[in-house]
Protein backbone atom coordinates (compact mmCIF):
# COMPACT_ATOMS: atom_id res chain seq x y z
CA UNK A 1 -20.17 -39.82 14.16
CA UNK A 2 -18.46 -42.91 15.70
CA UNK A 3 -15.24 -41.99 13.62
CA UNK A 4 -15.19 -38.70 15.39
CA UNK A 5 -16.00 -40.39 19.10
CA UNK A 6 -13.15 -42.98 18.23
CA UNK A 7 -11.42 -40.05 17.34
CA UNK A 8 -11.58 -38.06 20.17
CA UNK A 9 -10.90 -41.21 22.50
CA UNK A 10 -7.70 -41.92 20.62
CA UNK A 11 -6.06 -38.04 21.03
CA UNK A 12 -7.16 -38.74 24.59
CA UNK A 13 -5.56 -42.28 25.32
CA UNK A 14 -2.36 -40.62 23.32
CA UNK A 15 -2.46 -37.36 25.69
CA UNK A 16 -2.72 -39.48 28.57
CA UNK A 17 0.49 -42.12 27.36
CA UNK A 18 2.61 -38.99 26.50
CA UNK A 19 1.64 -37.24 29.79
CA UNK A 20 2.66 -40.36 31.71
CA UNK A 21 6.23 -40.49 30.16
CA UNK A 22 6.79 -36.64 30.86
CA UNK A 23 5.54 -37.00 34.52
CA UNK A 24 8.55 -39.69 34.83
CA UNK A 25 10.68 -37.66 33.14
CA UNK A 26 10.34 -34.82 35.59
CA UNK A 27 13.75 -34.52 37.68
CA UNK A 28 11.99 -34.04 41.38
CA UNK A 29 9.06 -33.57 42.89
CA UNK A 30 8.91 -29.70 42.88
CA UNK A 31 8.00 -29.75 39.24
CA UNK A 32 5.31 -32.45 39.42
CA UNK A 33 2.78 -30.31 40.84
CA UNK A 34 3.58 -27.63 38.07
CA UNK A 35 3.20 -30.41 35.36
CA UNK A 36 0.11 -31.65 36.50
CA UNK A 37 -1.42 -28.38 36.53
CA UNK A 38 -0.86 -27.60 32.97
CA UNK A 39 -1.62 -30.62 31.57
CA UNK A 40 -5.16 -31.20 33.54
CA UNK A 41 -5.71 -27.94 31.84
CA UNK A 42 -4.86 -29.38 28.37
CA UNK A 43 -7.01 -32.48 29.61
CA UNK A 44 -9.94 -30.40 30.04
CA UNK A 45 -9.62 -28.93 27.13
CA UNK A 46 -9.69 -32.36 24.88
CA UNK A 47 -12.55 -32.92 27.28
CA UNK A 48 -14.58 -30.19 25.77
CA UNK A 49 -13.78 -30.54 22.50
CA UNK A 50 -16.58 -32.15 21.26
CA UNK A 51 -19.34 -30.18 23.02
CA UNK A 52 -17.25 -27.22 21.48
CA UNK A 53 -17.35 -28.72 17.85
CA UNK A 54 -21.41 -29.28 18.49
CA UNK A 55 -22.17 -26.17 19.77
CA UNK A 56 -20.36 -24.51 17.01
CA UNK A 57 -18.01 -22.41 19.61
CA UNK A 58 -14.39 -24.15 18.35
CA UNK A 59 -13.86 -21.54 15.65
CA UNK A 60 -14.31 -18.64 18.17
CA UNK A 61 -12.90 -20.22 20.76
CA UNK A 62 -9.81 -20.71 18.28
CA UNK A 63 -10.00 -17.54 17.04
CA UNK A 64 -9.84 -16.06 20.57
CA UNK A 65 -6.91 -17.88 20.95
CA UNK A 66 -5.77 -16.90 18.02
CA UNK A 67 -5.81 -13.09 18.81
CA UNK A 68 -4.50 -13.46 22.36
CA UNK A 69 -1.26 -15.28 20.99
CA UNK A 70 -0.99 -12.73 18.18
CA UNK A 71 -0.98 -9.71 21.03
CA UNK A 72 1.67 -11.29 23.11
CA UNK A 73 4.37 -12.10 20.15
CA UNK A 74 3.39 -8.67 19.10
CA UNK A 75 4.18 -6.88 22.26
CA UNK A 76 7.61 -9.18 22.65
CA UNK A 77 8.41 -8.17 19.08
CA UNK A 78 7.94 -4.26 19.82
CA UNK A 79 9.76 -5.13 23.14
CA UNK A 80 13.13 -6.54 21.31
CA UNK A 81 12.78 -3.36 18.73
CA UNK A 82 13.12 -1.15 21.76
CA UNK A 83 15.45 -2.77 22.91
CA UNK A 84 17.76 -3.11 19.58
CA UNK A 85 17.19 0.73 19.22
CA UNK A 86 18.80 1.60 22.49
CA UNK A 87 22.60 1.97 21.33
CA UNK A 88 23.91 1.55 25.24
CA UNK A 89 23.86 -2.52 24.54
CA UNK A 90 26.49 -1.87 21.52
CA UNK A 91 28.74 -0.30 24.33
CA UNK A 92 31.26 -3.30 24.77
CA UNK A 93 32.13 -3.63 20.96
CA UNK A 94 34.99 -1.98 19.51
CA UNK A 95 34.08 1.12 17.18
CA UNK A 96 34.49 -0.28 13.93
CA UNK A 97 31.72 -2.39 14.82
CA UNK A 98 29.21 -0.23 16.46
CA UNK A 99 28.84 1.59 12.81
CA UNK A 100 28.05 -1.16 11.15
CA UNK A 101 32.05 -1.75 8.86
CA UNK A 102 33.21 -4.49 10.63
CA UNK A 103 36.82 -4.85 10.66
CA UNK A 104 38.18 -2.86 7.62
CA UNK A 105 41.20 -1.38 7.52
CA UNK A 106 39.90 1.93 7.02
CA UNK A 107 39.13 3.33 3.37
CA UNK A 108 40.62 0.31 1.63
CA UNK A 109 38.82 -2.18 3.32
CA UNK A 110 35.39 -0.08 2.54
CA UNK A 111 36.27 0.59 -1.08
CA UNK A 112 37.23 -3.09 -1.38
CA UNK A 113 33.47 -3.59 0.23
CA UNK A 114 32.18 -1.74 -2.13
CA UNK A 115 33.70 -3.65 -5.61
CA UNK A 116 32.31 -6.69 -4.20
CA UNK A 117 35.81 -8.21 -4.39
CA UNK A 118 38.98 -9.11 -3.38
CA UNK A 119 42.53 -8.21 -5.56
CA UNK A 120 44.68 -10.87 -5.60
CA UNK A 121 48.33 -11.25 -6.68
CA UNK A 122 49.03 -13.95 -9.35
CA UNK A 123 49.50 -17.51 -8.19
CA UNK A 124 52.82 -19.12 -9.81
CA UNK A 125 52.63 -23.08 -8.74
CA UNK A 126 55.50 -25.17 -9.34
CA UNK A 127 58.44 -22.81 -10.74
């Protein structure tokens, strides 16, 4: 029990050190009030920790999390699919590269795709 108290006051004093060094790190005052905000909020939630952990809500309360995070990079991954799918962003390459060859030099270059190698002519060194 005191190794979780001593715990618990530790990520504290080391939330509060790190929050001081980003609060002078903060080019102008405009920011400040936006840094403050967000970390009182982490604050709090160290805060309640504990009464979290004893009134066995964490794992929910994580798990809530948890599913909330999961629905946003889900909807940002769907978002970038749409987005990749609509061919009007391919507009300002060349065509060789909008269908996927690259630079080839027509059939050659494919066929020469294709083998999985290069030809090359023999190399004579010192004659």
């Amino acid at each position: 029990m005191l190794e979780e108290i001593y715990g618990w006051i530790q990520n504290i004093s080391i939330y509060l050190i790190v929050t001081a060094a980003v609060m002078h790190a903060v080019p102008g005052k405009e920011y400040e009030k936006y840094v403050r905000f967000f970390s009182g909020l982490v604050l709090i939630l160290l805060l309640f920790t504990p009464l979290l952990r004893l009134t066995g809500r964490e794992e929910s309360f994580q798990n809530i999390y948890q599913s909330n995070e999961y629905e946003l990079e889900k909807k940002a991954i769907e978002e970038a699919q749409e987005w990749f799918e609509d061919e009007s962003f391919l507009e300002f390459l060349p065509e060789e590269y909008r269908n996927g060859q690259g630079a080839y030099d027509g059939e050659e270059g494919q066929e020469e795709s294709r083998r999985g190698g290069i030809e090359v002519e023999e190399i004579k060194i010192g004659e």
